[in-house]
Every structure is written in C-alpha cells, then in structure tokens.
N, C-alpha and C. Protein backbone atom coordinates (compact mmCIF):
# COMPACT_ATOMS: atom_id res chain seq x y z
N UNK A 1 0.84 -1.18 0.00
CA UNK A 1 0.00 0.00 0.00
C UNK A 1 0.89 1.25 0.00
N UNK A 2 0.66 1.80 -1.21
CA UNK A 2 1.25 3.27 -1.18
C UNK A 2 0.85 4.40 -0.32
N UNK A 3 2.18 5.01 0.82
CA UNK A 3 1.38 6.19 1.99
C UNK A 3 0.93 7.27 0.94
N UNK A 4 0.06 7.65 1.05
CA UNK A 4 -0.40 9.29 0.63
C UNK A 4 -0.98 9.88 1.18
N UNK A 5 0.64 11.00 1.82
CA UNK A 5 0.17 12.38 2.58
C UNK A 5 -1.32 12.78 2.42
N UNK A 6 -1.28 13.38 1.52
CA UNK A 6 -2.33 14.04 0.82
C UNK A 6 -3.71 13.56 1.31
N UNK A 7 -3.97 12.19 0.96
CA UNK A 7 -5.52 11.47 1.47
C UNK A 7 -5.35 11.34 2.76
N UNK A 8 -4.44 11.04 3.47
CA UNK A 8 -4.44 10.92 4.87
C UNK A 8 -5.20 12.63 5.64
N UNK A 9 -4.27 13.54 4.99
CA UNK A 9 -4.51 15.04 5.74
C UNK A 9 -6.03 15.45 5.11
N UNK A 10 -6.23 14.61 3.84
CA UNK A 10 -8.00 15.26 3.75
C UNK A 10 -8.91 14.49 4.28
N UNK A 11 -8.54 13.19 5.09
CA UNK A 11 -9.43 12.12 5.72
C UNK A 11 -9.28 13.29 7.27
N UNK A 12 -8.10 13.38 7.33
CA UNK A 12 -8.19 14.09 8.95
C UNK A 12 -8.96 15.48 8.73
N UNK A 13 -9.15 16.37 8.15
CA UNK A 13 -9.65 17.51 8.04
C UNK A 13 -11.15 17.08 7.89
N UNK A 14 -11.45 16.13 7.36
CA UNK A 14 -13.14 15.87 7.48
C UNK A 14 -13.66 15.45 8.80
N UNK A 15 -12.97 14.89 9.48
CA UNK A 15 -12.78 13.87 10.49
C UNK A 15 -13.22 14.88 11.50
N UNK A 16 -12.36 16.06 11.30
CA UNK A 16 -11.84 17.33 12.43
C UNK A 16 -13.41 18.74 11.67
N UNK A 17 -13.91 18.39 11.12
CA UNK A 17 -15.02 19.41 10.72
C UNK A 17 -16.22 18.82 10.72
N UNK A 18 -16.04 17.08 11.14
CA UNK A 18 -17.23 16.82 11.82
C UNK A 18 -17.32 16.62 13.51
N UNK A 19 -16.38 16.49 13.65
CA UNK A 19 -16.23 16.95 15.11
C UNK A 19 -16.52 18.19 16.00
N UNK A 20 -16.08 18.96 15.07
CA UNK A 20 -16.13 20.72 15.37
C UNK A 20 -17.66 20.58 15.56
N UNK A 21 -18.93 19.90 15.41
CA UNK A 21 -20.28 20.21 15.20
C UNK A 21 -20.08 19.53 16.85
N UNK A 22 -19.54 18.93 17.65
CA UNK A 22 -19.47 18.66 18.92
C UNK A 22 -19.23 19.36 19.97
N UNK A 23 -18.48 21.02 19.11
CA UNK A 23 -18.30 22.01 20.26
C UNK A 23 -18.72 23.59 19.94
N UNK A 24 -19.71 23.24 19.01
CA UNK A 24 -20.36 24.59 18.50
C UNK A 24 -21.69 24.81 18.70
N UNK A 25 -22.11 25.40 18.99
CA UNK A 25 -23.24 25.79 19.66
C UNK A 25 -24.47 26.26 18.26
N UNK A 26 -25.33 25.41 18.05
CA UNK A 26 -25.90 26.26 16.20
C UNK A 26 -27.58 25.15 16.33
N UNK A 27 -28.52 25.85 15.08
CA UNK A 27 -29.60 25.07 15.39
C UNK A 27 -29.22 24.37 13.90
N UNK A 28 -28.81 24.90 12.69
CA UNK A 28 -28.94 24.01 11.34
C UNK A 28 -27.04 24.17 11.07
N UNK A 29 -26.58 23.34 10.36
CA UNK A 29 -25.42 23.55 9.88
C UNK A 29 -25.03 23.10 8.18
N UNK A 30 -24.21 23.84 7.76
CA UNK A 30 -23.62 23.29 6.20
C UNK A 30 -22.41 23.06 5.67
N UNK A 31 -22.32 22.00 5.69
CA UNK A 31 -20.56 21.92 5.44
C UNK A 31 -20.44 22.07 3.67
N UNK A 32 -19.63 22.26 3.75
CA UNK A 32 -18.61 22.67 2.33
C UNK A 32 -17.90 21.58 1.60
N UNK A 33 -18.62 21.18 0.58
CA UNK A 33 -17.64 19.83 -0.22
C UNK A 33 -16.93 20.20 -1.13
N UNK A 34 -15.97 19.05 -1.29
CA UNK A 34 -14.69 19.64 -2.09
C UNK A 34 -13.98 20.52 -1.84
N UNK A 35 -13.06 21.04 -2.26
CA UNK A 35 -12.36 22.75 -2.68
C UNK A 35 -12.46 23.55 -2.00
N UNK A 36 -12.96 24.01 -1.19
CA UNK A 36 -13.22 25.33 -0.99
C UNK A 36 -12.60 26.21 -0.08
N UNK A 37 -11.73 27.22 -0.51
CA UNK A 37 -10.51 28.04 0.50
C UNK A 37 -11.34 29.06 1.19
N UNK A 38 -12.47 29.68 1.21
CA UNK A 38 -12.73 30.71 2.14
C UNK A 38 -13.08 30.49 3.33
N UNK A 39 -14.19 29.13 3.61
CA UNK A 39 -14.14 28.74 5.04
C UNK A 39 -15.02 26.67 4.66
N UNK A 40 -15.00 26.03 6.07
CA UNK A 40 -15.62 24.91 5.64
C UNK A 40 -16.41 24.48 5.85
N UNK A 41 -17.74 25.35 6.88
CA UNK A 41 -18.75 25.12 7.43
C UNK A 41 -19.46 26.57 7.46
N UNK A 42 -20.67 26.17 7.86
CA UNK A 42 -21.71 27.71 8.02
C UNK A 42 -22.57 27.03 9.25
N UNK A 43 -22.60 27.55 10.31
CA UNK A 43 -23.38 27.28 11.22
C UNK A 43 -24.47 28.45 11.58
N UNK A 44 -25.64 27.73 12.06
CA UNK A 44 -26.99 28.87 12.01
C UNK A 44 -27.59 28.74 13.15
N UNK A 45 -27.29 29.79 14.16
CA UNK A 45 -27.79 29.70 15.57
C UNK A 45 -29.18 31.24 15.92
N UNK A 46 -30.04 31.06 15.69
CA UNK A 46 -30.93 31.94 15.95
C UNK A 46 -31.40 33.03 14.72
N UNK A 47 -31.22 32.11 13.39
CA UNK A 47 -31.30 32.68 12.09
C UNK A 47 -29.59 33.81 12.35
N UNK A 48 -29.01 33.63 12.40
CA UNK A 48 -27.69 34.27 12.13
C UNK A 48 -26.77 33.43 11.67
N UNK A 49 -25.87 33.70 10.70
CA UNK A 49 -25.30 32.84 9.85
C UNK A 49 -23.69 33.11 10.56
N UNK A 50 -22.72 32.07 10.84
CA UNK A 50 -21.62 32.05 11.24
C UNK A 50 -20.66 30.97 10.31
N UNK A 51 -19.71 31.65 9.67
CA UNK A 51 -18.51 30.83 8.94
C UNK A 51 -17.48 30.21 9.49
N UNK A 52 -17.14 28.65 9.76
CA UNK A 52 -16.10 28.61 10.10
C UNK A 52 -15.50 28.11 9.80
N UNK A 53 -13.86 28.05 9.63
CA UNK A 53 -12.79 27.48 9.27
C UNK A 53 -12.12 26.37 10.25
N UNK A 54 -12.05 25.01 9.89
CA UNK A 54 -11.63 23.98 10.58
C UNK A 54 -10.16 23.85 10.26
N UNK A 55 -9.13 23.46 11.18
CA UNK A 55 -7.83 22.87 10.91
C UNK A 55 -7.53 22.21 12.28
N UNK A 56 -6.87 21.15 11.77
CA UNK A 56 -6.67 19.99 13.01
C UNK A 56 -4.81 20.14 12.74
N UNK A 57 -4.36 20.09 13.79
CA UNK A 57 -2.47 19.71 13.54
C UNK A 57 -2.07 18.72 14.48
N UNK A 58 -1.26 18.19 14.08
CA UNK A 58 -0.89 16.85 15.37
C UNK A 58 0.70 16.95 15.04
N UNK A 59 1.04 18.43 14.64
CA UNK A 59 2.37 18.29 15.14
C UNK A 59 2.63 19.81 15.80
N UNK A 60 1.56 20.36 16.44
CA UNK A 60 1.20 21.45 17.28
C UNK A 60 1.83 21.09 18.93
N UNK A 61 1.10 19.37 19.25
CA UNK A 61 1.33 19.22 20.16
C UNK A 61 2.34 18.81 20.68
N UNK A 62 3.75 18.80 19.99
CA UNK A 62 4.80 18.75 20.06
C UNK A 62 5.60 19.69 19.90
N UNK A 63 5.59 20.76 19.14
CA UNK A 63 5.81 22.37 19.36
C UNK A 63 5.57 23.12 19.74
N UNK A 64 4.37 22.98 20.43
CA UNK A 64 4.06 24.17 20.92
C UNK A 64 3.26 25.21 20.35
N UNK A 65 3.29 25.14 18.94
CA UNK A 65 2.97 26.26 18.07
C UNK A 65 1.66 26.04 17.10
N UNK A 66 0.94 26.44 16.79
CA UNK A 66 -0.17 26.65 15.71
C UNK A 66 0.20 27.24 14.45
N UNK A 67 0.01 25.67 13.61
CA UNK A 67 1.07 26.63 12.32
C UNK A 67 0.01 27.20 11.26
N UNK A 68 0.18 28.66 11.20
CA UNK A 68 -1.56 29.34 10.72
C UNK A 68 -0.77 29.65 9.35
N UNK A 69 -1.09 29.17 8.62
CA UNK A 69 -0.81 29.40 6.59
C UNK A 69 -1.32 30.41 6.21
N UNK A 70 -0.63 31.15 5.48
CA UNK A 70 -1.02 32.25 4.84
C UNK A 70 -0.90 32.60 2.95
N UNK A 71 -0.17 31.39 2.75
CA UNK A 71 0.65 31.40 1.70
C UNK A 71 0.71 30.18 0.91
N UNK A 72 0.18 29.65 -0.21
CA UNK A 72 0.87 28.73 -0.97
C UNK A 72 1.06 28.50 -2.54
N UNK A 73 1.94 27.85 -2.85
CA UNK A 73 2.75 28.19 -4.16
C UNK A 73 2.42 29.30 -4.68
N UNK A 74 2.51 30.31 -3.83
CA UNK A 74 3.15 32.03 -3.86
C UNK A 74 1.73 32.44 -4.41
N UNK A 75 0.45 31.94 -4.08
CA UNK A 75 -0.49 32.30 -3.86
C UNK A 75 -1.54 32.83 -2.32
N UNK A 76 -2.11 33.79 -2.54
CA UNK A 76 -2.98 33.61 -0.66
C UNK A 76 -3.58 32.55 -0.41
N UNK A 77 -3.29 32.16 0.71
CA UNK A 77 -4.37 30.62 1.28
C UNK A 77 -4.48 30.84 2.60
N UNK A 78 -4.97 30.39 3.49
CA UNK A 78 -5.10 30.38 4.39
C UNK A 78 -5.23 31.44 5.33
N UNK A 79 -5.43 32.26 5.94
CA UNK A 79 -5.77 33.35 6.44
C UNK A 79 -5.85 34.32 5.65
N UNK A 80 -5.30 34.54 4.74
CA UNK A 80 -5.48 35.39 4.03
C UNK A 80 -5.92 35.47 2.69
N UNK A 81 -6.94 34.40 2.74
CA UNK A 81 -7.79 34.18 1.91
C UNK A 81 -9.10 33.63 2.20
N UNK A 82 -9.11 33.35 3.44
CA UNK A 82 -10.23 32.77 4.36
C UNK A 82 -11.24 34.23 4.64
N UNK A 83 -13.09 34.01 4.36
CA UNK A 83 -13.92 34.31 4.77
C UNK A 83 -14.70 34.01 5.94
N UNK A 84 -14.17 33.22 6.58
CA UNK A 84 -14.83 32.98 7.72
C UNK A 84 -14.45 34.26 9.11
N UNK A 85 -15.80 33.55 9.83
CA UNK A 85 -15.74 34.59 11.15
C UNK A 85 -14.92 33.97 12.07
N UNK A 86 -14.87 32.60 11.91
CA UNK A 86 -13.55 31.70 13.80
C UNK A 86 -13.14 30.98 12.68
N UNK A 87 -11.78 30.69 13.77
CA UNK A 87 -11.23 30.09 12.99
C UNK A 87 -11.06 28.77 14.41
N UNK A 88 -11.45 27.26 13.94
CA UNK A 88 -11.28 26.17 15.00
C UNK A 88 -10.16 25.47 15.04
N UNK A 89 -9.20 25.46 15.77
CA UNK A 89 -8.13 24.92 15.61
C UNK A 89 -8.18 23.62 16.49
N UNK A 90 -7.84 22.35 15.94
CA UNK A 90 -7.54 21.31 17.13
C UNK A 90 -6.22 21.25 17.01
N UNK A 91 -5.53 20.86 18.49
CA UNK A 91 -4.24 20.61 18.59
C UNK A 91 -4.76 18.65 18.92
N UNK A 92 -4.13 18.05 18.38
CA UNK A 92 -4.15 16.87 18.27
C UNK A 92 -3.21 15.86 18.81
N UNK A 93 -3.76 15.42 20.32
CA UNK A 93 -2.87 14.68 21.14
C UNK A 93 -3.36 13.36 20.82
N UNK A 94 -2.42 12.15 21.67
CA UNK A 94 -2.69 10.99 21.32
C UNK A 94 -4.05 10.35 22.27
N UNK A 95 -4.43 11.01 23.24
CA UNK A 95 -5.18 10.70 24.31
C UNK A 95 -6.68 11.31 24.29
N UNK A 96 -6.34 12.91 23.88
CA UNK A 96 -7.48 13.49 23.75
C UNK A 96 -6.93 15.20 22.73
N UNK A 97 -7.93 15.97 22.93
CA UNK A 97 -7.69 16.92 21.66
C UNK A 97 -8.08 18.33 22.40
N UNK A 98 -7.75 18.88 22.11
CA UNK A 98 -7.63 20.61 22.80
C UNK A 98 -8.09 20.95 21.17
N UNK A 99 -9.21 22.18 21.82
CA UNK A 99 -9.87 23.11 20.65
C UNK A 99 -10.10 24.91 21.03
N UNK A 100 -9.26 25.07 19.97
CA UNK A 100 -9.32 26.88 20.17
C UNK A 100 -10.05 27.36 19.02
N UNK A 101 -11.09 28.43 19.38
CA UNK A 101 -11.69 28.95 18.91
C UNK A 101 -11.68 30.31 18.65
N UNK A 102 -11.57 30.83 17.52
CA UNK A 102 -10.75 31.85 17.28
C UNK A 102 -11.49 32.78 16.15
N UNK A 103 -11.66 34.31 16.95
CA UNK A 103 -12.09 35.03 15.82
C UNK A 103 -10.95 35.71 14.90
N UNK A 104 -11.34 35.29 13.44
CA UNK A 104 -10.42 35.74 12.24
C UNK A 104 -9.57 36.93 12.33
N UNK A 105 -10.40 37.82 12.69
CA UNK A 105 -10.09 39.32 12.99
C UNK A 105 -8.71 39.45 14.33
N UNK A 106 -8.77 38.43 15.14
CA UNK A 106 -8.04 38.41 16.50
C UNK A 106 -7.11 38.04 15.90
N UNK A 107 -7.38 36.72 15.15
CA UNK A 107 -6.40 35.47 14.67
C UNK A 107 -5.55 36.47 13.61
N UNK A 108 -5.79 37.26 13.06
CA UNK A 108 -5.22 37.96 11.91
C UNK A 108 -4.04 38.86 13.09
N UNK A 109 -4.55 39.68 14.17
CA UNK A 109 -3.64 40.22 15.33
C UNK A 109 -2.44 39.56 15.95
N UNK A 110 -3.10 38.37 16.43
CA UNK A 110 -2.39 37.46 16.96
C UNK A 110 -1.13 36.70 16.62
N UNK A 111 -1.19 37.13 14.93
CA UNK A 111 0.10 36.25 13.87
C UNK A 111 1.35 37.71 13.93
N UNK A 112 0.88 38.83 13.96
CA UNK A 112 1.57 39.61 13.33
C UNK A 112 3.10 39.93 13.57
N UNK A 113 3.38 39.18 14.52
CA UNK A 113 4.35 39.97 15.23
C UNK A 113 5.10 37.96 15.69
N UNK A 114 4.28 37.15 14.85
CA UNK A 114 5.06 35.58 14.83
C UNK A 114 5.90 35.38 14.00
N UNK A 115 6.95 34.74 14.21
CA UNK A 115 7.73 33.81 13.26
C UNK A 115 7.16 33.37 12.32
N UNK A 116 7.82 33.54 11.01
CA UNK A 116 7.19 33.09 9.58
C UNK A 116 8.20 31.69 8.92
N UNK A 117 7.41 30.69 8.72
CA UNK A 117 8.43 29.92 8.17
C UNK A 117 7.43 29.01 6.87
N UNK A 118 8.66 28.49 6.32
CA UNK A 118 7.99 27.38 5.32
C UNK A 118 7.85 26.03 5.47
N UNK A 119 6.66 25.36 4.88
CA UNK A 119 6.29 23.78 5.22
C UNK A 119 5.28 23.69 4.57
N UNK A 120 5.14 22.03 4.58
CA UNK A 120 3.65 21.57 4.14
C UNK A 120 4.37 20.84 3.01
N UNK A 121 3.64 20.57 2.34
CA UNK A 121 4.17 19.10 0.82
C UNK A 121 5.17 19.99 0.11
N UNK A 122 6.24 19.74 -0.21
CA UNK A 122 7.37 20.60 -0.94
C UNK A 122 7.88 22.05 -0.09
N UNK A 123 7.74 22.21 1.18
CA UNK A 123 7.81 23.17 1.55
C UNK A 123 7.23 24.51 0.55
N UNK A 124 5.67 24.23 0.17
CA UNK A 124 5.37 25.39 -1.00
C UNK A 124 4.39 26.18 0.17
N UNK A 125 4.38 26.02 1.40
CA UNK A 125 3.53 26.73 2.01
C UNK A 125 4.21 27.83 3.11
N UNK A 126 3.86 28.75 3.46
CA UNK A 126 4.11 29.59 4.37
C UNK A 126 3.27 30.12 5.46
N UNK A 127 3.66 30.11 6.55
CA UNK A 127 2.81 30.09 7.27
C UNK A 127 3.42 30.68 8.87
N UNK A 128 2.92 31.49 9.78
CA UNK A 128 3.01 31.77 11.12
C UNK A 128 2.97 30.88 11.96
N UNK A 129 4.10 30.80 12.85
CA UNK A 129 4.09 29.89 14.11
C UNK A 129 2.90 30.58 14.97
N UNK A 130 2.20 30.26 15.45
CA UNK A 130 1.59 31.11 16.98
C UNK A 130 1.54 30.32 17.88
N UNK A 131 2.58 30.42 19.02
CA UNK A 131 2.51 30.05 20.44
C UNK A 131 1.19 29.55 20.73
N UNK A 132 1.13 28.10 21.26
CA UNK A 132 -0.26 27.63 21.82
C UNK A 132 -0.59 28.67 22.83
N UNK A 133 0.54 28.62 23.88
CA UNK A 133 0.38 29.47 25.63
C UNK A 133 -0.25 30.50 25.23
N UNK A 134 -0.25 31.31 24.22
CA UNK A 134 -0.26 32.64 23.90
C UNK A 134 -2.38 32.58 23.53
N UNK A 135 -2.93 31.63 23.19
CA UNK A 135 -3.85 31.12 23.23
C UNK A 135 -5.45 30.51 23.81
N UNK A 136 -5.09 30.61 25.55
CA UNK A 136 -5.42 30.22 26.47
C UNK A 136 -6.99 30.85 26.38
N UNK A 137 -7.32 32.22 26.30
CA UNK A 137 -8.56 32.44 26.62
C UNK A 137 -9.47 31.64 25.11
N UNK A 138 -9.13 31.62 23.84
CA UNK A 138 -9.92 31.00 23.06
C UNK A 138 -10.12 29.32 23.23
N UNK A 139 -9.35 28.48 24.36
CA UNK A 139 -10.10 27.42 24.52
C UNK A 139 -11.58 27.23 24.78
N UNK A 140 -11.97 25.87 23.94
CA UNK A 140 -13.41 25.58 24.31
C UNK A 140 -13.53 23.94 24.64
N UNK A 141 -14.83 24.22 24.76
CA UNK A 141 -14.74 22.52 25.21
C UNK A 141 -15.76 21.80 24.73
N UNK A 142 -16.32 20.12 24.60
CA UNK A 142 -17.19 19.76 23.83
C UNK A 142 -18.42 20.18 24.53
N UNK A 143 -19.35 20.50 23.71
CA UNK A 143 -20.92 20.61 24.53
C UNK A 143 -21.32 19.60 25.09
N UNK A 144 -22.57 19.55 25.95
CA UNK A 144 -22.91 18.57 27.04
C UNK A 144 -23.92 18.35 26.58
C-alpha cells in the first residue's frame, strides 16, 4: 500500500469538521464539499449565519505552536484568503484533543508579530508559528 500524505490530511480535516459540530453551539449547519478556500462550514444559531474554518495539527502538540498558513505556491491561502468569522483549531494529542476557537479578525492580530516559516508538501507553504500558551482564553470545550 502506497502512503499518501495528501488522502491521509484530507481524511483528517473531514474527520476534524465533523467533530467541530461537537463544540459549537448552532440550530442548522452546512458543510462545504470539495475545494473550498474561504471557510468549511456555516453554522446557524438563531437565524444568524456564522462561517467557520476547521484545521486539526498533530504536530502542534509537540511544538508548541499553531502553524496558521497564509501562503501557498506564492499564492494567498489560508488566512489570508479565508472568509470565515472563527477560525477552529484542534491541537491533536494521542489521548485526547484541545480546541481553540478563534475570531479571524483576533487570529489575523495574533500572527503579526510571529515567526514566519515554510512547510507543508514541498515546503510550498508559508505560514506563522503562533505560540499555543499565547492562546489560552480561546479554549473551548465539547458541549454537554
């Protein structure tokens, strides 16, 4: 069996945006198939429409850091091409999973002044470290 990155990280990103419906608070929801860079869900809590952007990392919890993309093959992606209002981040332990919830607008503050480096398949991506610690008040937790 041939590994492929690629299907593995889009099995986990579905995995991690149906989960996210476990700690969001909404009466109807719509996820986003295929493609789509501005956000990957729409949640609808009291007829008000909320966008959000899912990303899961499981090598966060070994650095320390939230690696937030902004950049790939010298195109905008990831924050800075994202329409959504939060942005859900799981940090991905082997036991259990930590989730920060994050408005775009903060999350856009919060990078500015981070370490910029390159990664992802060919190193074609770029992207901000952000300190988990630095993080603390946007934890959430699953609903009851």
């Amino acid at each position: 069996m041939t590994y492929n990155k690629f299907e593995k990280d889009l099995a986990q990103g579905k995995k991690y945006e149906l989960e996210s419906l476990n700690y969001l608070d909404y009466d109807t929801y719509e996820m986003k198939e295929g493609y789509f860079k501005e956000y990957d869900l729409i949640i609808t809590k009291d007829n008000v429409d909320t966008k959000i952007e899912v990303k899961s990392d499981r090598q966060a919890s070994i650095t320390g850091n939230m690696a937030i993309e902004y950049e790939c093959n010298n195109k905008p992606s990831g924050l800075t091409s994202t329409t959504a209002d939060y942005w859900l981040y799981f940090v991905v332990h082997k036991d259990k999973d930590e989730c920060y919830k994050i408005p775009t607008n903060e999350l856009k503050d919060l990078v500015k002044d981070c370490r910029k480096v390159r990664g992802g398949d060919n190193y074609k991506s770029k992207m901000y470290l952000l300190k988990i610690n630095n993080c603390g008040k946007y934890k959430i937790y699953k609903n009851n």
